[in-house]
PDB file of N, CA and C in Angstrom:
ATOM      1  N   UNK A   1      46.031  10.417  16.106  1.00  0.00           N
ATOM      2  CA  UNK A   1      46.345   9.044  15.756  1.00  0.00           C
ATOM      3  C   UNK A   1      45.826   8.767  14.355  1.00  0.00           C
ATOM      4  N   UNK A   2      46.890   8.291  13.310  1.00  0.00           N
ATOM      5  CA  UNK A   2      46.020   7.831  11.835  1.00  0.00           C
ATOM      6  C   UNK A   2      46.043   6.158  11.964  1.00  0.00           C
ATOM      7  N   UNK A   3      44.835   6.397  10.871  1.00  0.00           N
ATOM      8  CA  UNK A   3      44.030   5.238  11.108  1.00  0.00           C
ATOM      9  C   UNK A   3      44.886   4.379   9.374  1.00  0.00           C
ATOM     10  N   UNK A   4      45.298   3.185   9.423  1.00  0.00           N
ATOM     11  CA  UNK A   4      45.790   3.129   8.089  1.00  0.00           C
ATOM     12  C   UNK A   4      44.884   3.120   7.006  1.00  0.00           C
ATOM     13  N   UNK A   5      44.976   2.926   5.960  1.00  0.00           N
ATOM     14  CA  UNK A   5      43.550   3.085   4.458  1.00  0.00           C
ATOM     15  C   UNK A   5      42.987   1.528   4.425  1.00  0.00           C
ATOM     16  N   UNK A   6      43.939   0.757   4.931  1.00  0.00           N
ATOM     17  CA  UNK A   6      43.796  -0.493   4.097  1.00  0.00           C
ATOM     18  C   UNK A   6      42.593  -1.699   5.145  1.00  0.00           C
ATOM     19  N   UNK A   7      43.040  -0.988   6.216  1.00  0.00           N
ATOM     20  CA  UNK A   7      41.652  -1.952   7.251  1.00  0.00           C
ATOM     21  C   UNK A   7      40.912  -1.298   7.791  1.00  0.00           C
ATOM     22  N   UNK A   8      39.839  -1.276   7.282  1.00  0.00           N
ATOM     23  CA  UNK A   8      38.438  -0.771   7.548  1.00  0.00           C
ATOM     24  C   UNK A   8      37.723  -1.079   8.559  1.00  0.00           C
ATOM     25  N   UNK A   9      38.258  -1.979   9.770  1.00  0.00           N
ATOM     26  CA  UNK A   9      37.616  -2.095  11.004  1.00  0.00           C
ATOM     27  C   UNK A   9      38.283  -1.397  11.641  1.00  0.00           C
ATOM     28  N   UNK A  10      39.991  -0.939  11.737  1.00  0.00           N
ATOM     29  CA  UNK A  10      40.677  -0.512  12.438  1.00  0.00           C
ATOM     30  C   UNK A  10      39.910   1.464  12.019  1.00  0.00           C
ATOM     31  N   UNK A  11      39.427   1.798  11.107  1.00  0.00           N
ATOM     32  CA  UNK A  11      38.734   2.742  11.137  1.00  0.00           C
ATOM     33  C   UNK A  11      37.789   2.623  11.438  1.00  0.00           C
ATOM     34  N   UNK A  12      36.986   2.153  11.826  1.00  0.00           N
ATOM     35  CA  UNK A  12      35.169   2.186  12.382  1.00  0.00           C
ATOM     36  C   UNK A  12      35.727   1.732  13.912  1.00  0.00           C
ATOM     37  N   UNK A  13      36.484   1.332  14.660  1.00  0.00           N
ATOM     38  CA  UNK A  13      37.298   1.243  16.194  1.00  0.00           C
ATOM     39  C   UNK A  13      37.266   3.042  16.072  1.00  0.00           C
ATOM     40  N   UNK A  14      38.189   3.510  15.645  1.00  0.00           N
ATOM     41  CA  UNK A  14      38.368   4.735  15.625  1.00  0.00           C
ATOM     42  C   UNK A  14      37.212   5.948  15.416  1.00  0.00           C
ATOM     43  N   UNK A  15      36.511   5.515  14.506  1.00  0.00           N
ATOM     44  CA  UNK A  15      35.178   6.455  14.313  1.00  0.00           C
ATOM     45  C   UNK A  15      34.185   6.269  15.648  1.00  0.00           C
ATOM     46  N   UNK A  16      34.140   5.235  16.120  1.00  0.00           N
ATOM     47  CA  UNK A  16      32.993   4.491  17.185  1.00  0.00           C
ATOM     48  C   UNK A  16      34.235   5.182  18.306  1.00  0.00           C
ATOM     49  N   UNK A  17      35.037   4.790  18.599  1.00  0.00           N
ATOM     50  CA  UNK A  17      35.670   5.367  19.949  1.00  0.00           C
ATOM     51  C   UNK A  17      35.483   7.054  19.921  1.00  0.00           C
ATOM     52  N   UNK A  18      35.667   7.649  18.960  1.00  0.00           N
ATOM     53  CA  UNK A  18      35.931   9.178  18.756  1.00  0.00           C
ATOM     54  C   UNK A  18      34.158   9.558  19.106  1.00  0.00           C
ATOM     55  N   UNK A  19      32.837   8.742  18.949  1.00  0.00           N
ATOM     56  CA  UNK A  19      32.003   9.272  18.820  1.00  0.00           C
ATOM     57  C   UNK A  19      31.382   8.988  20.495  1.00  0.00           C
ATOM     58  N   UNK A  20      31.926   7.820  21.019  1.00  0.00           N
ATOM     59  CA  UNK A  20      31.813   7.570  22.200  1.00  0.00           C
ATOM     60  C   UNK A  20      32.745   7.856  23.244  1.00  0.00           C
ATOM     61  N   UNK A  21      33.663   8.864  23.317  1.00  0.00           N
ATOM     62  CA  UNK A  21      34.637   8.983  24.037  1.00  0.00           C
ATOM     63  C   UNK A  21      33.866   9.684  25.518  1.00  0.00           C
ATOM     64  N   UNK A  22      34.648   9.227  26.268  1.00  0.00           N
ATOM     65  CA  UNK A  22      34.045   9.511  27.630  1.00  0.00           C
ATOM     66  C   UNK A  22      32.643   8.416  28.105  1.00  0.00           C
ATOM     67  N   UNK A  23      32.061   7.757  27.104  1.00  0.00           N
ATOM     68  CA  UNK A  23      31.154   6.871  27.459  1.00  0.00           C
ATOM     69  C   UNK A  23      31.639   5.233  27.221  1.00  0.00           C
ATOM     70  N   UNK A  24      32.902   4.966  26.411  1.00  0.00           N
ATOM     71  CA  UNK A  24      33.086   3.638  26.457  1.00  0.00           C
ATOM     72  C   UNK A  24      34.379   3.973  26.367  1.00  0.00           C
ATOM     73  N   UNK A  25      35.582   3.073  26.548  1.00  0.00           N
ATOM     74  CA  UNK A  25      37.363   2.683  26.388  1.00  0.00           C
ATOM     75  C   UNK A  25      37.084   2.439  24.925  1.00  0.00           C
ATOM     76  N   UNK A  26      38.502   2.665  24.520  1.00  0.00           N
ATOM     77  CA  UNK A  26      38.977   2.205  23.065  1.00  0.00           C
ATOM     78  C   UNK A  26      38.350   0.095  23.086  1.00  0.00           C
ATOM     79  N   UNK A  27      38.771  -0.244  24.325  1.00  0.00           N
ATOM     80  CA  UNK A  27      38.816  -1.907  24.288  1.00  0.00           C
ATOM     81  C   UNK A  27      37.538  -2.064  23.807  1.00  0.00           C
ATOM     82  N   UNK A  28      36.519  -1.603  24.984  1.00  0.00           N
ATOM     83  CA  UNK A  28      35.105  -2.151  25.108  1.00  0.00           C
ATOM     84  C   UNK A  28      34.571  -1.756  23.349  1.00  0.00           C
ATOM     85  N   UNK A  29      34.973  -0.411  22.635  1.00  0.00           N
ATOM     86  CA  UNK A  29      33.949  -0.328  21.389  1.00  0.00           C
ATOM     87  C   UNK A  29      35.303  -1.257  20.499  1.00  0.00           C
ATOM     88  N   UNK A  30      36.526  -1.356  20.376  1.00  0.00           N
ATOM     89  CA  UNK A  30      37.068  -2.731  20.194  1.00  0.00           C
ATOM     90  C   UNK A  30      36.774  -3.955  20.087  1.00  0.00           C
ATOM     91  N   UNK A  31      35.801  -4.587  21.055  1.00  0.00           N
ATOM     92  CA  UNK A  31      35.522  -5.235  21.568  1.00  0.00           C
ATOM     93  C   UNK A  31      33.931  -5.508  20.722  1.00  0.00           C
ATOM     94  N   UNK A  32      33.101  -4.226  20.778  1.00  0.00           N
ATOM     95  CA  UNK A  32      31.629  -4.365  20.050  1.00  0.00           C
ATOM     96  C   UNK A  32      32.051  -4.523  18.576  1.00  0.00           C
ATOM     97  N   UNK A  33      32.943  -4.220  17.835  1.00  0.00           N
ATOM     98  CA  UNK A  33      33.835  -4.261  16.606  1.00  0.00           C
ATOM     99  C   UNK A  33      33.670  -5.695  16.364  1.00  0.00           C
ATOM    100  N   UNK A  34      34.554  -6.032  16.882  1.00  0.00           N
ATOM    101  CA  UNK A  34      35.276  -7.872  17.196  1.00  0.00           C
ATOM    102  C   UNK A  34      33.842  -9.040  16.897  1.00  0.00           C
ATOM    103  N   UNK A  35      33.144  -8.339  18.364  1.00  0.00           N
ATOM    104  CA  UNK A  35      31.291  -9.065  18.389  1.00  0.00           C
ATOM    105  C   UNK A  35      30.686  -9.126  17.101  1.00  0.00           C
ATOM    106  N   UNK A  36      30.550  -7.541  16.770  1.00  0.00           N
ATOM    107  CA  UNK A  36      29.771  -7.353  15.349  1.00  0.00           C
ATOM    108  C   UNK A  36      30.419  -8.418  14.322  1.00  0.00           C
ATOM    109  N   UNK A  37      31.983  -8.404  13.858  1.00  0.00           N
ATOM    110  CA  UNK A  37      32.228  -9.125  12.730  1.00  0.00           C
ATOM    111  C   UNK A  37      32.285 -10.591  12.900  1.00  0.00           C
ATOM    112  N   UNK A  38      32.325 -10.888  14.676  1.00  0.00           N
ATOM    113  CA  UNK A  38      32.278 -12.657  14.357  1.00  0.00           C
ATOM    114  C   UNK A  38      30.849 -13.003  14.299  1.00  0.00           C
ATOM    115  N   UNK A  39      30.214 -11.982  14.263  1.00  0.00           N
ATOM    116  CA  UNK A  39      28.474 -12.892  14.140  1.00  0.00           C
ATOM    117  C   UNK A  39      28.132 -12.112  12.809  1.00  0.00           C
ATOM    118  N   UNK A  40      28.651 -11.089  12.149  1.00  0.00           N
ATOM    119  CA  UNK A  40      27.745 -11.096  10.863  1.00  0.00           C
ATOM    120  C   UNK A  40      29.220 -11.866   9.467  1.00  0.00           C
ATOM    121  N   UNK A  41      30.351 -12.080   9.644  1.00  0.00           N
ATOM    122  CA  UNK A  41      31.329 -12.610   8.623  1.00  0.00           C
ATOM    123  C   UNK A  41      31.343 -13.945   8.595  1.00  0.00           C
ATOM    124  N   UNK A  42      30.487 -14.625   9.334  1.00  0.00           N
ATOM    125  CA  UNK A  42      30.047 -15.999   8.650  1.00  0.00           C
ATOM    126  C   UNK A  42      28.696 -15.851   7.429  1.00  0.00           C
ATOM    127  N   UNK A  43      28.121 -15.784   8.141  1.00  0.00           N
ATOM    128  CA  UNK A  43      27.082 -15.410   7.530  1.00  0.00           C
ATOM    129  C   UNK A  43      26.807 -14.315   5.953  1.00  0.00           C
ATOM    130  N   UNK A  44      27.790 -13.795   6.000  1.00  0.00           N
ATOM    131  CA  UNK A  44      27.613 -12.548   4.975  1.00  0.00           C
ATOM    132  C   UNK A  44      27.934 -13.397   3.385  1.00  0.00           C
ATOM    133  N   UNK A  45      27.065 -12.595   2.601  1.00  0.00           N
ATOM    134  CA  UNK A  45      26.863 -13.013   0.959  1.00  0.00           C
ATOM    135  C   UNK A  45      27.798 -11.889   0.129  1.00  0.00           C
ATOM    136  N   UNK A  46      27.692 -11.211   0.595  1.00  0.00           N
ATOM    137  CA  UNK A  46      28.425  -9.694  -0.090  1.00  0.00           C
ATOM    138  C   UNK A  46      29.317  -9.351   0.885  1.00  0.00           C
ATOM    139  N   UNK A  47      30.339  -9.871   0.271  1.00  0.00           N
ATOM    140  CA  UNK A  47      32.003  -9.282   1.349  1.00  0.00           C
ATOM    141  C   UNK A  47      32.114  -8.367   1.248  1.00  0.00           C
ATOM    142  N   UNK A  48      31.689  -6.883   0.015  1.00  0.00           N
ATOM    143  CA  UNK A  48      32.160  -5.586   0.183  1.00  0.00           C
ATOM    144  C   UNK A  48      31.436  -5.040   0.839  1.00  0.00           C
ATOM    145  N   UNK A  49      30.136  -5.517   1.392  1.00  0.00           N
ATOM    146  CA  UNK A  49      28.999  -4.368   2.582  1.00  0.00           C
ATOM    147  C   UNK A  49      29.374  -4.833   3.701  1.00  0.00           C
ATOM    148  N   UNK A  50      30.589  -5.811   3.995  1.00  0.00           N
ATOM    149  CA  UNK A  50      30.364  -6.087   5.829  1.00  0.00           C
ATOM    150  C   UNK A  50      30.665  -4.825   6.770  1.00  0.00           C
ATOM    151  N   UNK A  51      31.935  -4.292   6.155  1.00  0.00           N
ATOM    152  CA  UNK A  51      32.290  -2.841   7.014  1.00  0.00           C
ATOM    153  C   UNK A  51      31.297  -2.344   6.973  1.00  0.00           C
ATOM    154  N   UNK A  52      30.201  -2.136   6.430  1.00  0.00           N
ATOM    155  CA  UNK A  52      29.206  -1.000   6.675  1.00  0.00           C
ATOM    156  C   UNK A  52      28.346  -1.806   7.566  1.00  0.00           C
ATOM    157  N   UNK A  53      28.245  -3.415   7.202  1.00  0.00           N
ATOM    158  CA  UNK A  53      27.467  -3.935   8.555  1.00  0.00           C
ATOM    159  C   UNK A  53      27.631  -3.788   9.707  1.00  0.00           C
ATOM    160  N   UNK A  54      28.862  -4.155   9.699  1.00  0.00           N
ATOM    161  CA  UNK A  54      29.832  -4.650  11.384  1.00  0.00           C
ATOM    162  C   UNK A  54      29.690  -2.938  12.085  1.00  0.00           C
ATOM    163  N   UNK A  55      29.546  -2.301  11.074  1.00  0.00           N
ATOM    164  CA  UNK A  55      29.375  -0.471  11.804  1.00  0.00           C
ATOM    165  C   UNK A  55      28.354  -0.284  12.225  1.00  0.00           C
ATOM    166  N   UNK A  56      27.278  -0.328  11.372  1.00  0.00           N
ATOM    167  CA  UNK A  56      26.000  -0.415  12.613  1.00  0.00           C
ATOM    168  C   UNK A  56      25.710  -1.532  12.831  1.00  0.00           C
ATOM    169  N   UNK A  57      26.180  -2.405  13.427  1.00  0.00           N
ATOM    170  CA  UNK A  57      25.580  -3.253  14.291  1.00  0.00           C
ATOM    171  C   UNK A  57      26.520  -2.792  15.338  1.00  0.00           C
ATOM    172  N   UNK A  58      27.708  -2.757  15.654  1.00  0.00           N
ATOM    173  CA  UNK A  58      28.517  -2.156  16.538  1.00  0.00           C
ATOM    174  C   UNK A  58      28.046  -0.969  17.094  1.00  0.00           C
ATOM    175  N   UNK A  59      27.472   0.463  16.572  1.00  0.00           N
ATOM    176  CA  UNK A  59      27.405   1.305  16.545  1.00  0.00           C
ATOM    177  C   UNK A  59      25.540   0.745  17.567  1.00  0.00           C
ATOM    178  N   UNK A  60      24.795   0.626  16.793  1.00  0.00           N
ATOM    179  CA  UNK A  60      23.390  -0.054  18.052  1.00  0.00           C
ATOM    180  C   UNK A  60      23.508  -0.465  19.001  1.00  0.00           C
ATOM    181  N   UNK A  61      24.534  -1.937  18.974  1.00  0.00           N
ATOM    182  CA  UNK A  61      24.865  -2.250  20.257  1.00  0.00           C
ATOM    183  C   UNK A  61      25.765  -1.795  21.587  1.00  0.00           C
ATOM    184  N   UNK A  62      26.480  -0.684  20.681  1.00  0.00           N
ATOM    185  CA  UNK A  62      26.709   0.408  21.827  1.00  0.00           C
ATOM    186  C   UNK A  62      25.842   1.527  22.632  1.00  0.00           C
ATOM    187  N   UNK A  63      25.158   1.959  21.666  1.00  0.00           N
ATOM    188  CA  UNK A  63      23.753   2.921  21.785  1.00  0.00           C
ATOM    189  C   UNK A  63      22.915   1.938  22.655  1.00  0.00           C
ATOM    190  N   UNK A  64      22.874   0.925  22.358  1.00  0.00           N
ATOM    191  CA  UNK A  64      21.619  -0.082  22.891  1.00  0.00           C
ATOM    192  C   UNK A  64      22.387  -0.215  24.731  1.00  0.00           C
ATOM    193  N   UNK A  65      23.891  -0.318  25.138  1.00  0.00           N
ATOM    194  CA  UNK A  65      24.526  -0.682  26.261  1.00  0.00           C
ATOM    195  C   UNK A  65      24.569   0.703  26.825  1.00  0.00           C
ATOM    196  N   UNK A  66      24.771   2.098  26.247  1.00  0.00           N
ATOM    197  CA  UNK A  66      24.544   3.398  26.840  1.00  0.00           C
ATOM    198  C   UNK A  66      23.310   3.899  27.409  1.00  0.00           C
ATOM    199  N   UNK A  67      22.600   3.593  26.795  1.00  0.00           N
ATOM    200  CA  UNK A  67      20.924   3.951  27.197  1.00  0.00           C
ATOM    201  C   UNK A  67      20.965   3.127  28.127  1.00  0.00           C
ATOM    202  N   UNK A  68      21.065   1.625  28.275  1.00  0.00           N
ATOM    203  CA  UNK A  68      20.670   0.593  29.353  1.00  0.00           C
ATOM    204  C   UNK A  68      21.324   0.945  30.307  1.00  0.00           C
ATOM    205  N   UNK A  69      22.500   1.502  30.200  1.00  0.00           N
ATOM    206  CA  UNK A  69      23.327   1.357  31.714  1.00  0.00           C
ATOM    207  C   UNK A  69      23.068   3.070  32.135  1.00  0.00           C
ATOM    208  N   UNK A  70      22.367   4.047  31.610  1.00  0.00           N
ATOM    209  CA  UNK A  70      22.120   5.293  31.398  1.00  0.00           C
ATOM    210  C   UNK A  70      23.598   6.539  31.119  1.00  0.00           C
ATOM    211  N   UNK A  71      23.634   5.959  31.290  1.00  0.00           N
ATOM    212  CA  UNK A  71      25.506   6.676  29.945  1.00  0.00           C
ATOM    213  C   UNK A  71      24.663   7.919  29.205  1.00  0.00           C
ATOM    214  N   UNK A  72      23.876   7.567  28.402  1.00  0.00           N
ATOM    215  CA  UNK A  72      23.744   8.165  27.041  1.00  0.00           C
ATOM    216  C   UNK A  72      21.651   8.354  27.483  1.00  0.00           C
ATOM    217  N   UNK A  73      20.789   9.698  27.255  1.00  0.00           N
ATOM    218  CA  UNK A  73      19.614   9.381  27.179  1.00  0.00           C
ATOM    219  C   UNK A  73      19.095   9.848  26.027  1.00  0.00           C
ATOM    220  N   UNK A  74      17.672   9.018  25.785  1.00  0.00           N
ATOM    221  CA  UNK A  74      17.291   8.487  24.818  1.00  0.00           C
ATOM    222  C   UNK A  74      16.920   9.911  23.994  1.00  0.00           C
ATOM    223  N   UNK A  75      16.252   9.925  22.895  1.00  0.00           N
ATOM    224  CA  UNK A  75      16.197  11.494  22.190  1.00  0.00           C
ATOM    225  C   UNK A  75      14.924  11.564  22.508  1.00  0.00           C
ATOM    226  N   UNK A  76      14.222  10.356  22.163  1.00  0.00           N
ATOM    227  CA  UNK A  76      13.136  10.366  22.654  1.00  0.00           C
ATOM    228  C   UNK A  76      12.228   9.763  23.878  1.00  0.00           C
ATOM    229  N   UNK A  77      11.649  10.436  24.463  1.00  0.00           N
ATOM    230  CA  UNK A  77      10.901   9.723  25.916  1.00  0.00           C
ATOM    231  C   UNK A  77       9.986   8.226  25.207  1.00  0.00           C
ATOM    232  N   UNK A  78      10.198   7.091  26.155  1.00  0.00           N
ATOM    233  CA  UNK A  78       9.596   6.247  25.679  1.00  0.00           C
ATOM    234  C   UNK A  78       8.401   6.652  26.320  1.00  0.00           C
ATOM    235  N   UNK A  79       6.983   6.109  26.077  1.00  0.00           N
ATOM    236  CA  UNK A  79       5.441   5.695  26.655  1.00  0.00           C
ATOM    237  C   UNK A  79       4.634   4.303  26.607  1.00  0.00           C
ATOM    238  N   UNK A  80       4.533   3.799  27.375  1.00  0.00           N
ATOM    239  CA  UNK A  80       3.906   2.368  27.421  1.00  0.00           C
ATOM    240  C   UNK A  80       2.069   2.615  27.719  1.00  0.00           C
ATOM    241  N   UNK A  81       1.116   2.432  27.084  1.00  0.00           N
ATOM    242  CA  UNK A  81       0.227   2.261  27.366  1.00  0.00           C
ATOM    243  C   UNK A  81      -0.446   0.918  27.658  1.00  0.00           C
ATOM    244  N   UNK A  82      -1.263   0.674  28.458  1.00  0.00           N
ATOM    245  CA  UNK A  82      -1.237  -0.881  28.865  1.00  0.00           C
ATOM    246  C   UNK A  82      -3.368  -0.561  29.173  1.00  0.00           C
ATOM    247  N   UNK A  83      -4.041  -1.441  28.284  1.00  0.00           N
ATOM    248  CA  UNK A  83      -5.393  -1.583  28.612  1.00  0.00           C
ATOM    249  C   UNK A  83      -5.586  -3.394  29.032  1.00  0.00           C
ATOM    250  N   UNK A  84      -6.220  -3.117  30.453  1.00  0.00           N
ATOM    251  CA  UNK A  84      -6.039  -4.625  31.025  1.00  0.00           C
ATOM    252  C   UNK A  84      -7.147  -5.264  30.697  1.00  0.00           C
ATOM    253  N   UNK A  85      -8.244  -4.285  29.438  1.00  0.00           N
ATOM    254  CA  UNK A  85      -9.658  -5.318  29.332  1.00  0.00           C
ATOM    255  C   UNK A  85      -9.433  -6.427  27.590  1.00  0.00           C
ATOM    256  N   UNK A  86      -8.259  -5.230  27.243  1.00  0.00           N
ATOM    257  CA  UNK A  86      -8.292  -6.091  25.729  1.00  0.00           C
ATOM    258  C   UNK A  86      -9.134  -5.373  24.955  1.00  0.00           C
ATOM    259  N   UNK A  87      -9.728  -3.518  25.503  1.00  0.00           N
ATOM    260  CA  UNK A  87     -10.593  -3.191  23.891  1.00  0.00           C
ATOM    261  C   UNK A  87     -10.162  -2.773  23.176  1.00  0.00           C
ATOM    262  N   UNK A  88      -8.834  -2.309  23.031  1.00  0.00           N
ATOM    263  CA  UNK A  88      -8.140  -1.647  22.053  1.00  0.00           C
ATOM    264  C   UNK A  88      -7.874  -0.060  22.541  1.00  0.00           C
ATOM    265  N   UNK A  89      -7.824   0.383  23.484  1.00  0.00           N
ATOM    266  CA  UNK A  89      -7.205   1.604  24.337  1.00  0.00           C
ATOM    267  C   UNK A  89      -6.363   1.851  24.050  1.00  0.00           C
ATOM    268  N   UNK A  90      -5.345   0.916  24.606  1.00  0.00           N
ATOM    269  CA  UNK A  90      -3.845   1.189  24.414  1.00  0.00           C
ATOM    270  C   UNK A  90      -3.134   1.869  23.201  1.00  0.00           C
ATOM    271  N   UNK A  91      -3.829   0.792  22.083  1.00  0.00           N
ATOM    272  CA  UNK A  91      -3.493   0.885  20.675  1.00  0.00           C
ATOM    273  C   UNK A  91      -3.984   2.514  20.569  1.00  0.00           C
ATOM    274  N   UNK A  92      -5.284   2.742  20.815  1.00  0.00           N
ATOM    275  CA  UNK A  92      -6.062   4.005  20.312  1.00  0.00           C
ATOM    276  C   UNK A  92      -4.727   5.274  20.751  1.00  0.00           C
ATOM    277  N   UNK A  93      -4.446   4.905  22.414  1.00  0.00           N
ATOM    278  CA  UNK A  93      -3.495   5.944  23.112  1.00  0.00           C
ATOM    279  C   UNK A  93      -2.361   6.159  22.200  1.00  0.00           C
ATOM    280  N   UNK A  94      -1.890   4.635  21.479  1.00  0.00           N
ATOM    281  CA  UNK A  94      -0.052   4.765  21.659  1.00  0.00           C
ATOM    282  C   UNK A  94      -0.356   5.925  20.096  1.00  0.00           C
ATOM    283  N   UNK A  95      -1.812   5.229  19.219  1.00  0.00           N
ATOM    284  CA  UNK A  95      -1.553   6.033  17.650  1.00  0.00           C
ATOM    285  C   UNK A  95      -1.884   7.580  17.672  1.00  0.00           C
ATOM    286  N   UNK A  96      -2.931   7.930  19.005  1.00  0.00           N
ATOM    287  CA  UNK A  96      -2.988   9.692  19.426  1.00  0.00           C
ATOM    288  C   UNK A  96      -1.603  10.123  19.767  1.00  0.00           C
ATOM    289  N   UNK A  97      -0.748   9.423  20.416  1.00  0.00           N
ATOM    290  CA  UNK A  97       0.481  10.203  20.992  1.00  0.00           C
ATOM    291  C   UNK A  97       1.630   9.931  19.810  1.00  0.00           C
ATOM    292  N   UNK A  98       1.793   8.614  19.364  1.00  0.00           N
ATOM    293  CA  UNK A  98       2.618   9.299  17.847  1.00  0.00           C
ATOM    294  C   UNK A  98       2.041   9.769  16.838  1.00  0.00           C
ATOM    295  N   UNK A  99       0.891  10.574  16.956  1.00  0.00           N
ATOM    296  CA  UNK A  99       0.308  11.323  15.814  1.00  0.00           C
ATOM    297  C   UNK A  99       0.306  12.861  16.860  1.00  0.00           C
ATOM    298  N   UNK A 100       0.356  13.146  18.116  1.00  0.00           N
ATOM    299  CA  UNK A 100       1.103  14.493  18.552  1.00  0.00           C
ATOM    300  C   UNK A 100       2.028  14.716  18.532  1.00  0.00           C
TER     301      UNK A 100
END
């Protein structure tokens, strides 16, 4: 299927479906497309960076709906450390384990 030159969402539908195939329909990343540009094309100051906006924000909030619904797992294992006195444990744990 070609994508035409001249609309640049109708290519990022196509790049986002091709990269998610088997985990979302053409509609639904269609659809995160659509989301992305009606909440960042009000708002936007620079009309020539929105395609690159509306792409990753589309592109997260698909990643963000794959992981949640477990579609897609994460690259990395999350870890929650939790100290219930308040001395600073947690913190000490979480900066030993992203420094292993």
């Amino acid at each position: 299927m070609t994508v035409p030159a001249t609309d640049p969402y109708a290519a990022i539908v196509h790049d986002l479906a091709y990269s998610y195939d088997g985990v979302f329909s053409r509609e639904s990343v269609a659809a995160a497309v659509a989301d992305a540009r009606n909440l960042l094309e009000p708002v936007s100051t620079v009309k020539t960076f929105l395609p690159i906006l509306v792409a990753r924000h589309a592109k997260e909030q698909l990643m963000a709906a794959a992981q949640s619904e477990g579609r897609i797992a994460k690259a990395v294992p999350e870890l929650l450390f939790v100290c219930v006195q308040n001395a600073g444990r947690s913190q000490l744990a979480a900066a030993l384990a992203e420094h292993l």
